[in-house]
Each structure stands twice: as C-alpha cells, then as structure tokens.
Protein backbone atom coordinates (compact mmCIF):
# COMPACT_ATOMS: atom_id res chain seq x y z
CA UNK A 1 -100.05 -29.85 8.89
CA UNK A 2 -98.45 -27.16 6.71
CA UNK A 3 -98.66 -23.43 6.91
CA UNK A 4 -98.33 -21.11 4.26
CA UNK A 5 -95.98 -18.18 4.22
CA UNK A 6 -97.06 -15.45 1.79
CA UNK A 7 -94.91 -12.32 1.55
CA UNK A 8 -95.87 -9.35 0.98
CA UNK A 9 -94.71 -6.05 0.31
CA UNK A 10 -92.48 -4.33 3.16
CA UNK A 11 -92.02 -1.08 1.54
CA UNK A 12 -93.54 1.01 -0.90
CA UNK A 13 -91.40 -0.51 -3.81
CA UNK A 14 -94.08 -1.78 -6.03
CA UNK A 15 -91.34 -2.19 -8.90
CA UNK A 16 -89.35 -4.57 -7.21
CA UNK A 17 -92.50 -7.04 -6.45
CA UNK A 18 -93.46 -8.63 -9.67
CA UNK A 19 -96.07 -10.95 -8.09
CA UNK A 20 -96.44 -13.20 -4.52
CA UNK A 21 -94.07 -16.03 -3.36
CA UNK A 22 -95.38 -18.37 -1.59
CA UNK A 23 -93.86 -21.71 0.33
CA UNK A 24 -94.40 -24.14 3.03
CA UNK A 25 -93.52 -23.74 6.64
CA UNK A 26 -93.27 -26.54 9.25
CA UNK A 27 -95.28 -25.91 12.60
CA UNK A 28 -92.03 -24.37 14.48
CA UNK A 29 -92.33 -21.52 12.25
CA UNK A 30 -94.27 -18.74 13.57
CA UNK A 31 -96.97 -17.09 11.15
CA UNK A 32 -96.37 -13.66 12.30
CA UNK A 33 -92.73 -13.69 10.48
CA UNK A 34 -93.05 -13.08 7.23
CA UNK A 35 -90.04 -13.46 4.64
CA UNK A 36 -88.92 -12.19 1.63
CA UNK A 37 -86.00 -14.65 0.68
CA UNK A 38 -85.83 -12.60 -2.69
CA UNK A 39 -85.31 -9.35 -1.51
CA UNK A 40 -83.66 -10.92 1.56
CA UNK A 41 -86.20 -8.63 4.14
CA UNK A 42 -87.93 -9.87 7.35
CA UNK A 43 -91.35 -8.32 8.36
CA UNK A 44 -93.28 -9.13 10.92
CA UNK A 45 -92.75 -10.73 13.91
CA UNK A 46 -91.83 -8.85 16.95
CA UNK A 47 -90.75 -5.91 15.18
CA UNK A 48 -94.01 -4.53 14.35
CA UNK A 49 -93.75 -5.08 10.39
CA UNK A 50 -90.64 -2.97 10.53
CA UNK A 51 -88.48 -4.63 7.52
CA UNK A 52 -85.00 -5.61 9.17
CA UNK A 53 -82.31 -7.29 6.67
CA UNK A 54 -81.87 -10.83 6.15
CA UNK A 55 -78.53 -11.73 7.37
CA UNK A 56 -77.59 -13.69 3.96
CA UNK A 57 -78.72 -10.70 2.10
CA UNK A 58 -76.40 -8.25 3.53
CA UNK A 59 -72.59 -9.94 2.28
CA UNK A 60 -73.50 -9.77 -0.88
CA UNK A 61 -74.68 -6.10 -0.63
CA UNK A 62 -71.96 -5.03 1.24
CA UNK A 63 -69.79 -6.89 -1.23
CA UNK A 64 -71.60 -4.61 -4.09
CA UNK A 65 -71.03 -1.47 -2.17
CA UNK A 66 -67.63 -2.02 -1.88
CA UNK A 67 -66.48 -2.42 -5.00
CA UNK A 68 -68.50 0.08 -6.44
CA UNK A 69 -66.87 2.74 -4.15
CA UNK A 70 -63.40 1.28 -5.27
CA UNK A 71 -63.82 1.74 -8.50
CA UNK A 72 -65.25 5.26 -8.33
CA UNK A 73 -61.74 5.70 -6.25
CA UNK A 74 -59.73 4.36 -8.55
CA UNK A 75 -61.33 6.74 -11.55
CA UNK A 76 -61.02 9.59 -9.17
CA UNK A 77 -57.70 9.41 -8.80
CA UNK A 78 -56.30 7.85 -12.67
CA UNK A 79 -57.62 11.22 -14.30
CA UNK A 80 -55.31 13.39 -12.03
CA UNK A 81 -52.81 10.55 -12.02
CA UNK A 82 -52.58 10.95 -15.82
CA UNK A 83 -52.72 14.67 -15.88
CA UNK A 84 -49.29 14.97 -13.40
CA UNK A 85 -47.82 11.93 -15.87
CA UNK A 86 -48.94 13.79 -19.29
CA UNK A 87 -47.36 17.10 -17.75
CA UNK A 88 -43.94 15.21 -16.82
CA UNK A 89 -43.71 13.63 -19.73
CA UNK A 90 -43.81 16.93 -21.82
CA UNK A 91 -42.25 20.00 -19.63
CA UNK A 92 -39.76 18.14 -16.96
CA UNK A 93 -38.43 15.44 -19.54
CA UNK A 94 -38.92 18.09 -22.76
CA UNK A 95 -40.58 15.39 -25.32
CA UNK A 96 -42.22 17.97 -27.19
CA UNK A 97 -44.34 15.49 -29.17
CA UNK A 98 -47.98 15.73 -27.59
CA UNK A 99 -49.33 13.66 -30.25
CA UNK A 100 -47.13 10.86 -29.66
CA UNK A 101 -48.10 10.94 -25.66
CA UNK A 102 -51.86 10.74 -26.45
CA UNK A 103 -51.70 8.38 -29.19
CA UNK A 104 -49.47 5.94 -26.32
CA UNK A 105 -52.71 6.37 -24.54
CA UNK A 106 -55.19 5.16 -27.09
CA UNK A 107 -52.83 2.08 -27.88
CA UNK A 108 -52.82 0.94 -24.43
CA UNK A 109 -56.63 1.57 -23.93
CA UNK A 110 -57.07 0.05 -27.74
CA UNK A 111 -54.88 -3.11 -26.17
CA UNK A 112 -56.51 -3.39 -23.10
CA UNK A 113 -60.13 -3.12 -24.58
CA UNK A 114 -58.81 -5.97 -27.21
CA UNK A 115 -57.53 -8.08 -24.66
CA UNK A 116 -60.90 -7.41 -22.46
CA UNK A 117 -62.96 -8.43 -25.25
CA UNK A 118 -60.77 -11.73 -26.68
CA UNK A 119 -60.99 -13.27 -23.09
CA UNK A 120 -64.54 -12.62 -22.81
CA UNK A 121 -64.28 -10.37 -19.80
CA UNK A 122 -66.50 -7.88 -22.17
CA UNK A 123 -69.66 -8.94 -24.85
CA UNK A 124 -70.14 -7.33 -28.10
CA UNK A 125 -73.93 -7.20 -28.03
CA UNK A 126 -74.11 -5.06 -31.10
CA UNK A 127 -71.07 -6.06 -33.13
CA UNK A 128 -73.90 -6.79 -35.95
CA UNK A 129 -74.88 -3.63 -36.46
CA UNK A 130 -71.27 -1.65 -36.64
CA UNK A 131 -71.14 -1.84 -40.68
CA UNK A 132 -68.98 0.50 -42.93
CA UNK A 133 -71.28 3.23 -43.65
CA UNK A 134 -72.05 3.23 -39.52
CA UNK A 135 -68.57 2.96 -39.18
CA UNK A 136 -67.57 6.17 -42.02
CA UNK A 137 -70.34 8.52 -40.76
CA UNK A 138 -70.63 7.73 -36.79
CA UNK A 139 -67.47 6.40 -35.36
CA UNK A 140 -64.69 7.97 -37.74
CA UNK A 141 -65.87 11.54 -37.03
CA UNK A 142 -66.13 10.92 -33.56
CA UNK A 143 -62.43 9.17 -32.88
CA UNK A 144 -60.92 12.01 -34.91
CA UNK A 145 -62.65 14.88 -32.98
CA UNK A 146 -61.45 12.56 -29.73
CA UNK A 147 -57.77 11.95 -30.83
CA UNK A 148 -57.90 16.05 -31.72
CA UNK A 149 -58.77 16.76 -28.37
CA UNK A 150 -56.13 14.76 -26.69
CA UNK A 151 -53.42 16.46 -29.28
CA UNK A 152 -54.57 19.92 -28.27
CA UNK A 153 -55.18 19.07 -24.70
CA UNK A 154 -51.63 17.46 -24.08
CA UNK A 155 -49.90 20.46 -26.13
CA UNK A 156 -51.26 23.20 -23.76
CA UNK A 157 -49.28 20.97 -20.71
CA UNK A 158 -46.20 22.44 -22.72
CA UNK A 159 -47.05 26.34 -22.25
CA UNK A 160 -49.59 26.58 -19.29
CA UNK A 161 -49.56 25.70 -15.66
CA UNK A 162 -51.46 22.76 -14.41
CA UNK A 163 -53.77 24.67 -12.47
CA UNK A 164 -54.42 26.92 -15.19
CA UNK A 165 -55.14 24.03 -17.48
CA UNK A 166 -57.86 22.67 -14.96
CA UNK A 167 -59.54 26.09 -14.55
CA UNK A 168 -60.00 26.66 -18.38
CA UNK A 169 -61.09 22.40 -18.95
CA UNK A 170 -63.72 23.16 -15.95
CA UNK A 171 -65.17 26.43 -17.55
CA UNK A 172 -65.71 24.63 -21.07
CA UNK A 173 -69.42 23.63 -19.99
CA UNK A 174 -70.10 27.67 -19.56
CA UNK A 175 -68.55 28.52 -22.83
CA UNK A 176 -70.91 25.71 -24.72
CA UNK A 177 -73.92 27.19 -22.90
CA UNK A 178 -73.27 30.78 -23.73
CA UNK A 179 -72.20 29.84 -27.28
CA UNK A 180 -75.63 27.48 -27.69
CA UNK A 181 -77.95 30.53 -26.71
C-alpha cells in the first residue's frame, strides 16, 4: 500500500511555494519526514520540523556561491588593476595621448562583447527594438558622454597623483547632490 508524501512549507517563504508536490512513498519510508526535493529541504522527522539541507541541494549551491564571490573578486581588483595600468601607460612611459589609451579600452571591450555575442555566450533579447532614431537620441548621446569621460579621466593620470585622483572620483556623488538641491 502506498503513502503519500505532501510537502509543505518549512519556512515562511510563501514566494518560493507556488502550490503542493505530492508523490508516492513505499512502506520503508517514514511519514514523519517530509521532503522538499525542489527546494532540496528536509522537515520533519527527528528534528522537530527544523528544515536541515538536502545533501544534493547543497553542491550546487555551494557551486553558485563560489563563483559569484569570484567574480565580485575579480571586478574588485580589474578597476584598480586598470587604474595602476592607465597611470603607467601615461606618466612612467610618457604617451601623452589619453584618448588613444581609453579608446584601446573600448576596442577590446567592443571585441570581446562581439565575440561574446557571435558564439552565443550572450542573447540579444531586444536587438528588435534598437532602431535608428533609438539609436540617434538614446545610445549616441550616451557613448559620447562615456568616451568623454574616459578622455578626461585618463588625462588627469598625467598631472595628479593616484590617490588624489581616487579622492576627487569618490567625492563626485556629493558634488551631484549639492548641485541637484
């Protein structure tokens, strides 16, 4: 004779439970255990309906953490990476053209985005809607306020310290507020 396991909800995470799951148990199976194979959560049983984590759930988890935390390493430390590079490039090795630096920057993140995109590594889910008016009033204004930036921000590596640099780039949010009220 067949049991049936119902789950039910182990925390207060009414989001994550869209509706019961139900499925048969053979007679070894106690009906005190109850499992959520979705969620990958074990109430019941001798724990007191404490949820404890499935065991096949917690690899792939772990898996997710991981990488996430590597890559918020590895864009923690490009953006300082670049900004020793950038100032190399233009005070030690005296190439005095900040422009070119920058716009080396945008080719290599224009090639990589390219190449992302051509091996399907990346989707263009809205490709349809990029015509040339969108294109002339949204993006144009935008990539030439961006590629100004980078010209002004690599020619200050040429007259000011580093540190000096950072202090004034991390006191720009101030300066908006103050200028907005």
């Amino acid at each position: 004779m067949a049991k049936e396991i119902v789950t039910r909800k182990a925390f207060s995470t009414d989001h994550l439970y869209r509706s019961p799951i139900t499925r048969p148990c053979s007679d070894e199976e106690s009906d005190d255990s109850i499992t959520d194979e979705a969620h990958g959560l074990i109430t019941g049983g001798n724990t007191g309906g404490e949820p404890m984590l499935h065991s096949k759930a917690l690899g792939p988890r772990l898996r997710r953490a991981a990488s996430v935390a590597a890559a918020c390493l590895l864009y923690l430390s490009i953006g300082p990476s670049l900004i020793i590079v950038n100032r190399a490039i233009l005070n030690d090795r005296a190439f005095n053209y900040p422009m070119a630096v920058s716009g080396l920057g945008l080719l290599c993140s224009t090639a990589v985005s390219v190449t992302l995109i051509h091996c399907r590594c990346v989707r263009r889910e809205h490709a349809n809607a990029i015509t040339l008016k969108f294109y002339v009033y949204n993006l144009l204004p935008i990539g030439a306020a961006l590629a100004t930036t980078l010209a002004a921000g690599n020619a200050v590596y040429m007259y000011l310290p580093v540190g000096f640099i950072q202090m004034l780039k991390a006191f720009t949010p101030a300066v908006i507020v103050a200028k907005c009220h």
